[in-house]
Every structure is written in C-alpha cells, then in structure tokens.
C-alpha atoms as a PDB file:
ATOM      1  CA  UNK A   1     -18.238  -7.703  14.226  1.00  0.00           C
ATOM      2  CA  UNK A   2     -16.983  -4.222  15.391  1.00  0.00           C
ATOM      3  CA  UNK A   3     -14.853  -1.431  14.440  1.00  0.00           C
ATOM      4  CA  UNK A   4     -11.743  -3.283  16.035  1.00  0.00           C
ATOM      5  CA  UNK A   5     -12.038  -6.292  14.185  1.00  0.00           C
ATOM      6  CA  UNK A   6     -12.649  -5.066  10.688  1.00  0.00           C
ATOM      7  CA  UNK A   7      -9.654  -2.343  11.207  1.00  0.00           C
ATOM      8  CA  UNK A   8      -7.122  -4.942  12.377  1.00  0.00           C
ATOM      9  CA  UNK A   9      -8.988  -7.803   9.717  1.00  0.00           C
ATOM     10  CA  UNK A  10      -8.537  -5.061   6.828  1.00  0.00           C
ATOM     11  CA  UNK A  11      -4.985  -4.495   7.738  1.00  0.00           C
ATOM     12  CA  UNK A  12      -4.032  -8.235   7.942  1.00  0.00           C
ATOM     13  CA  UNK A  13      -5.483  -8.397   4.418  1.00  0.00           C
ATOM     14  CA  UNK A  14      -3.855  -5.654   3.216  1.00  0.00           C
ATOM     15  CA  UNK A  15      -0.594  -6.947   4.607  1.00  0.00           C
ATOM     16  CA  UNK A  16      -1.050 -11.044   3.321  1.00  0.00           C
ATOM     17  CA  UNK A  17      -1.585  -9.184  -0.217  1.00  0.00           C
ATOM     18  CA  UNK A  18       1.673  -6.975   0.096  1.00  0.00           C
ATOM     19  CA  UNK A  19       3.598 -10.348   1.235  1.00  0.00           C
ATOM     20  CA  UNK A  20       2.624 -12.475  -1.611  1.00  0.00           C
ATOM     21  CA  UNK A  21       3.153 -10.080  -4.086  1.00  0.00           C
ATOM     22  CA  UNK A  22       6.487  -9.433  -2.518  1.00  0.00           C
ATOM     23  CA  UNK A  23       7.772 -12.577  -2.669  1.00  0.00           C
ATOM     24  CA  UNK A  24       5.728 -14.975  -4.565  1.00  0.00           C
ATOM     25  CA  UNK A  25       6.344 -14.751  -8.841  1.00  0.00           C
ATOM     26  CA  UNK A  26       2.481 -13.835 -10.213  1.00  0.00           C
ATOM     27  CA  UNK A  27       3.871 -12.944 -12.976  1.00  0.00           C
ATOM     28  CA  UNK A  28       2.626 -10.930 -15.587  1.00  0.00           C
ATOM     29  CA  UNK A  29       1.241  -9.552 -11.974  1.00  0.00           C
ATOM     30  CA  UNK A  30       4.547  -8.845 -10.866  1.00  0.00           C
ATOM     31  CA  UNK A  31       8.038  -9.371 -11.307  1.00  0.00           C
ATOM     32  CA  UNK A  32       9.808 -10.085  -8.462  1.00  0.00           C
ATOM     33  CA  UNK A  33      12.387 -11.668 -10.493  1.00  0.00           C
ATOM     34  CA  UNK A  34      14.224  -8.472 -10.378  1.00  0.00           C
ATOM     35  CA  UNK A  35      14.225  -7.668  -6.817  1.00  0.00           C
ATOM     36  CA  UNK A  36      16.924  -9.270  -4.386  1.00  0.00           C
ATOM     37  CA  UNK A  37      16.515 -11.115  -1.491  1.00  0.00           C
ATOM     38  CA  UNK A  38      17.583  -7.961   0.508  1.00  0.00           C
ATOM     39  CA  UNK A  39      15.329  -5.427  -1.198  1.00  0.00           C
ATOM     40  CA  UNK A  40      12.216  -7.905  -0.929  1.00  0.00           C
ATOM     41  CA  UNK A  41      13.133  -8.062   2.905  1.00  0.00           C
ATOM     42  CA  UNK A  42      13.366  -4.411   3.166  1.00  0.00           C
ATOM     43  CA  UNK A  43      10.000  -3.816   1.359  1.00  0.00           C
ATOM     44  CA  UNK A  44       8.444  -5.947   3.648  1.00  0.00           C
ATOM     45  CA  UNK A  45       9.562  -4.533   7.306  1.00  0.00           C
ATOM     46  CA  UNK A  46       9.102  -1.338   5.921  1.00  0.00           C
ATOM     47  CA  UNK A  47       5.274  -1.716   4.413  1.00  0.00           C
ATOM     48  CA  UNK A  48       4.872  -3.661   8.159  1.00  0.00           C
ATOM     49  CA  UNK A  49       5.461  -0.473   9.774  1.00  0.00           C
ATOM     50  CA  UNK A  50       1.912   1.846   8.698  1.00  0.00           C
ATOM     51  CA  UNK A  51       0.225  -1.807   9.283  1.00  0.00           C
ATOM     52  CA  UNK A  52       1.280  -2.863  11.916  1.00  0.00           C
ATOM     53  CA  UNK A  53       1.192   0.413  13.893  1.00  0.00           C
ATOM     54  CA  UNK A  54      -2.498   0.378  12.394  1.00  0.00           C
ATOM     55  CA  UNK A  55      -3.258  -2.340  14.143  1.00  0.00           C
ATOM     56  CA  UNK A  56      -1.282  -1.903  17.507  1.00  0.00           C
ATOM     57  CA  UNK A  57      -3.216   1.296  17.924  1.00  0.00           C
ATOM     58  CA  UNK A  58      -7.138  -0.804  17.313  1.00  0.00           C
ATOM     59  CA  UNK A  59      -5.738  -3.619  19.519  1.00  0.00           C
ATOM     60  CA  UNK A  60      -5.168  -0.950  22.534  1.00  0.00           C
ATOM     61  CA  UNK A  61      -7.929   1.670  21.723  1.00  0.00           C
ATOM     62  CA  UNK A  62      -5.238   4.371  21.979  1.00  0.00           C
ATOM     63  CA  UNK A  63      -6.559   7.398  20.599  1.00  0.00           C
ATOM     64  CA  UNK A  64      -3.060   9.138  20.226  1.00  0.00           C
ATOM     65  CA  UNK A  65      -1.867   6.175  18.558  1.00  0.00           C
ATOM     66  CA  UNK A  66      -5.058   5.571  16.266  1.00  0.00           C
ATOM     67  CA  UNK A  67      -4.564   9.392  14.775  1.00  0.00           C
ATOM     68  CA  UNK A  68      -0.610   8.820  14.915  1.00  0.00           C
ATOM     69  CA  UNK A  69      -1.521   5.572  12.414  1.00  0.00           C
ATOM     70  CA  UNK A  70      -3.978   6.852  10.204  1.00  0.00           C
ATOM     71  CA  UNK A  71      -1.697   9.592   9.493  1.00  0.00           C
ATOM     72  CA  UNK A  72       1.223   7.362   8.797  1.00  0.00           C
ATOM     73  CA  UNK A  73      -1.351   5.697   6.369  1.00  0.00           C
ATOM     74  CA  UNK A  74      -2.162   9.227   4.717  1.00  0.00           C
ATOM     75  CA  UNK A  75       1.397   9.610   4.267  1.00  0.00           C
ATOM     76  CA  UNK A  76       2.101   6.082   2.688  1.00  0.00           C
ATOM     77  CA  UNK A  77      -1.001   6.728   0.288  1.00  0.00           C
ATOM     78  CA  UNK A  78       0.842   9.967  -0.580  1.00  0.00           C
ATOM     79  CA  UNK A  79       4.373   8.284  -1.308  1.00  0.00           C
ATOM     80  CA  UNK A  80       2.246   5.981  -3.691  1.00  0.00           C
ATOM     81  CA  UNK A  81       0.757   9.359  -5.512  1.00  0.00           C
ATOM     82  CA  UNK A  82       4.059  10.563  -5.428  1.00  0.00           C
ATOM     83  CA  UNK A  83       5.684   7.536  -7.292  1.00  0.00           C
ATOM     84  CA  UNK A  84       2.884   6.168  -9.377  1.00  0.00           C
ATOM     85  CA  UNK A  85       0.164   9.110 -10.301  1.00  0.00           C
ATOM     86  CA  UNK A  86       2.553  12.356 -10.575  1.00  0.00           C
ATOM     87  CA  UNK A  87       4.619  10.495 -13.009  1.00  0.00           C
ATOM     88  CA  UNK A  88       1.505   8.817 -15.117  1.00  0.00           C
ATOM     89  CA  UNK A  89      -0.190  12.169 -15.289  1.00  0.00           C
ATOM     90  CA  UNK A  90       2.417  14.650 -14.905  1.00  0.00           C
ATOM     91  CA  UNK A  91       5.567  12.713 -16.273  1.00  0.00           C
ATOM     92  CA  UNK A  92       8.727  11.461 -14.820  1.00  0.00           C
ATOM     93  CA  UNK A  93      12.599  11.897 -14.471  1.00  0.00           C
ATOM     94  CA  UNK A  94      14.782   9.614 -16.849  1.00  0.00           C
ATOM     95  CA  UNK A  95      15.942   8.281 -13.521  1.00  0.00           C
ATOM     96  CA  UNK A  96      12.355   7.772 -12.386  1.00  0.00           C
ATOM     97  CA  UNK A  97      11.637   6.245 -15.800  1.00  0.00           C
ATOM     98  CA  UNK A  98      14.915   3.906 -15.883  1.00  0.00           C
ATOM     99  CA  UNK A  99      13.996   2.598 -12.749  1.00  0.00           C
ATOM    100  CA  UNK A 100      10.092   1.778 -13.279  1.00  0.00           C
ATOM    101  CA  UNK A 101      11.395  -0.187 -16.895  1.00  0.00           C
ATOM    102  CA  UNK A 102      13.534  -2.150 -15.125  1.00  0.00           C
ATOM    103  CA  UNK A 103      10.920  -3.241 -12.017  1.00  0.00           C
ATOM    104  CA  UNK A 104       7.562  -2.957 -13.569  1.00  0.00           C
ATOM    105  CA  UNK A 105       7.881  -2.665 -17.474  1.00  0.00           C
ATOM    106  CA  UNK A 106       7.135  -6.305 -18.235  1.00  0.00           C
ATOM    107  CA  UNK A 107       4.008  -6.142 -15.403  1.00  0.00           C
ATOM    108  CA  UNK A 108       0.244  -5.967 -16.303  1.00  0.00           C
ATOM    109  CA  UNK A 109      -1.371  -2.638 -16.509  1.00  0.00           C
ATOM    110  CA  UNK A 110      -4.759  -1.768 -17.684  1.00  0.00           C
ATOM    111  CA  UNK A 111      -4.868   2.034 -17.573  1.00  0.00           C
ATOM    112  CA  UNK A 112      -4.425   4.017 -20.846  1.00  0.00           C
ATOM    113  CA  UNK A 113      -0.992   5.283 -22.044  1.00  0.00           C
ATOM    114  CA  UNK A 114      -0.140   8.791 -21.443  1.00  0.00           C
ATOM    115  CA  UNK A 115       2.511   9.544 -23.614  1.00  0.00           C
ATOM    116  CA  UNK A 116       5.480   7.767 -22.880  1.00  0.00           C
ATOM    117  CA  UNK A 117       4.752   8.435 -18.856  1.00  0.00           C
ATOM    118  CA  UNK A 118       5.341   5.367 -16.500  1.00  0.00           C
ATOM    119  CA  UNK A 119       1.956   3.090 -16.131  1.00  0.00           C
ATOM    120  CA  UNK A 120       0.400   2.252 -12.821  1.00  0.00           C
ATOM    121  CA  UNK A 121       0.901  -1.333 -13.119  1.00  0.00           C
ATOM    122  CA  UNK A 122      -1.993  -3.168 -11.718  1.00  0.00           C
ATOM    123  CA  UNK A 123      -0.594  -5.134  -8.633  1.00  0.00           C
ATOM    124  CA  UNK A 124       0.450  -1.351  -7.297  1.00  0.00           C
ATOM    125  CA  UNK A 125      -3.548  -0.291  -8.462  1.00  0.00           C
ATOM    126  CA  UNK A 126      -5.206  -2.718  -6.466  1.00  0.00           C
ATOM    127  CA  UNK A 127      -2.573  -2.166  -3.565  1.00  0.00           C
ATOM    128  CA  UNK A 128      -3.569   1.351  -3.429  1.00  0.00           C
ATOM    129  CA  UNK A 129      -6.929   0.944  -3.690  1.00  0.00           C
ATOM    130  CA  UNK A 130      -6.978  -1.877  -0.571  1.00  0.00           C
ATOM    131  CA  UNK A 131      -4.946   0.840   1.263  1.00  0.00           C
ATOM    132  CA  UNK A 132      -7.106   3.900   0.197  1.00  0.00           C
ATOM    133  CA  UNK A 133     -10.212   1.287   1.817  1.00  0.00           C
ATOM    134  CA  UNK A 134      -7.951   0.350   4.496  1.00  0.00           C
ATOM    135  CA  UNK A 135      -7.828   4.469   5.254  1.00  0.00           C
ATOM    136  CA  UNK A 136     -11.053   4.782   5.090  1.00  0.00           C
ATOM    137  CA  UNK A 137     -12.132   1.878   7.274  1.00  0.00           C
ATOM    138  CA  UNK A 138      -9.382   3.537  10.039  1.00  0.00           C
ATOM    139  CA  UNK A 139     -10.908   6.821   9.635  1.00  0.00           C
ATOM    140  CA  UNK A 140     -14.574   5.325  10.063  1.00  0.00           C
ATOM    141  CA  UNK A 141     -14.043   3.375  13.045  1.00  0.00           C
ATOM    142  CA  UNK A 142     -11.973   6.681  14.751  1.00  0.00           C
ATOM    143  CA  UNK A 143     -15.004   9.034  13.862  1.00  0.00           C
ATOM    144  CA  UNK A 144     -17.836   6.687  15.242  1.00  0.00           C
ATOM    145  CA  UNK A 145     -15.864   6.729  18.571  1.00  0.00           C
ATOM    146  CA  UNK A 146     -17.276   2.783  18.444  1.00  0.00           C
ATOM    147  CA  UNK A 147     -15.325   1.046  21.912  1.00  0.00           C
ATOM    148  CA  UNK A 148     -14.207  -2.282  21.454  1.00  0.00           C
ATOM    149  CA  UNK A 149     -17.234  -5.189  22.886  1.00  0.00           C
ATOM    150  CA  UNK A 150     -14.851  -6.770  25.347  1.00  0.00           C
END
C-alpha cells in the first residue's frame, strides 16, 4: 500500500464516519433527532468539500491541489477549535451556549466539566481526532514526495 491509497482510504473513512453520524440516530452518541432533513443535507455537502478535495488532489498527484487540500483541512480542524475547544476552555456566548444545549446537551461526553462551559461531546472528539490523523497522514504522504506505483 502507498501514500495514495492510505490518503484517499483515510479520507473515505473519515467521510463513512461523518455520514453515519449525520444521519443515522446512535444515540446517546448523537442526536440527530434535532437536526432537519435540510441541515443534515447541508452538513454533509459541506464536510464533502475538505474530503473530497483531499482526495481529488491524491487521485491526480497535483501538488498545487495536495497543499490547496491540506490547507482546507488545517482550516476545518481550526473551525472545530473554534467551536468546540475555545468555548470548553475559554467559555462561550449565551448564543453559543443556547445553541450547543439544544444539539449536543443530551450527547455523551467524557471530558471533565469546566465550569458551566460547553463539553466536547464525544462523537465531535473522535471526529476531530480521525481528522487531526487524517491531516497528518496528508501531510506525511506530501513531505515523502512518495509517487503513486501505477
């Protein structure tokens, strides 16, 4: 197995998890009980986007387009920090705070309370962490300059 295949095999993976935890009830894993059809749609064509462009740029070996990805993927790991780890360590709005009770409150979480800051719930955890390992993977395969066996 090369580079190629484990990028584009990570990033199926990572995608397949995002789908079934979009639409399929896990619950306590998730809720999606309180999403609509509409906003379950939207989350998934826009989560395809750093994915999928992930794994058009492996399937052509463009280099452009690998960096162009992998910093798409830096920035979707950074709207994660942004809505999950600012608020748990640094606190949240009462908009921010209205809006995680009402999508994640009744979820499964396993870090410690910090005050009364919004929990990580663990579906999002794991999420991030298959991302951060899907970043990494991208960023291992670009550095070793490994061309794809064809």
């Amino acid at each position: 197995m090369n580079w190629k295949s484990i990028v584009i095999g990570s990033s199926l993976a990572v995608y397949l998890y995002l789908l079934i935890t979009e639409w399929v009830n896990l619950f306590p894993w998730n809720d999606v009980s309180t999403s609509t059809p509409s906003q379950k749609l939207s989350g998934t064509l826009i989560n395809a986007v750093p994915l999928g462009l992930l794994i058009a740029a492996f399937l052509l070996d463009l280099l452009w387009l690998k960096i162009m990805a992998i910093g798409l993927f830096i920035v979707w790991l950074g709207v994660h920090f942004a809505w999950w780890w600012a608020p748990y360590f640094w606190g949240a709005s009462q908009a921010h705070l209205e809006q995680y009770a009402r999508l994640f409150k009744r979820t499964y979480t396993f870090l410690p309370a910090r005050g009364s800051n919004p929990i990580p719930n663990a579906h999002y955890v794991i999420l991030q962490a298959f991302t951060l390992l899907n970043s990494m993977i991208a960023i291992a395969a670009l550095v070793s300059g490994q061309r794809p066996n064809r």
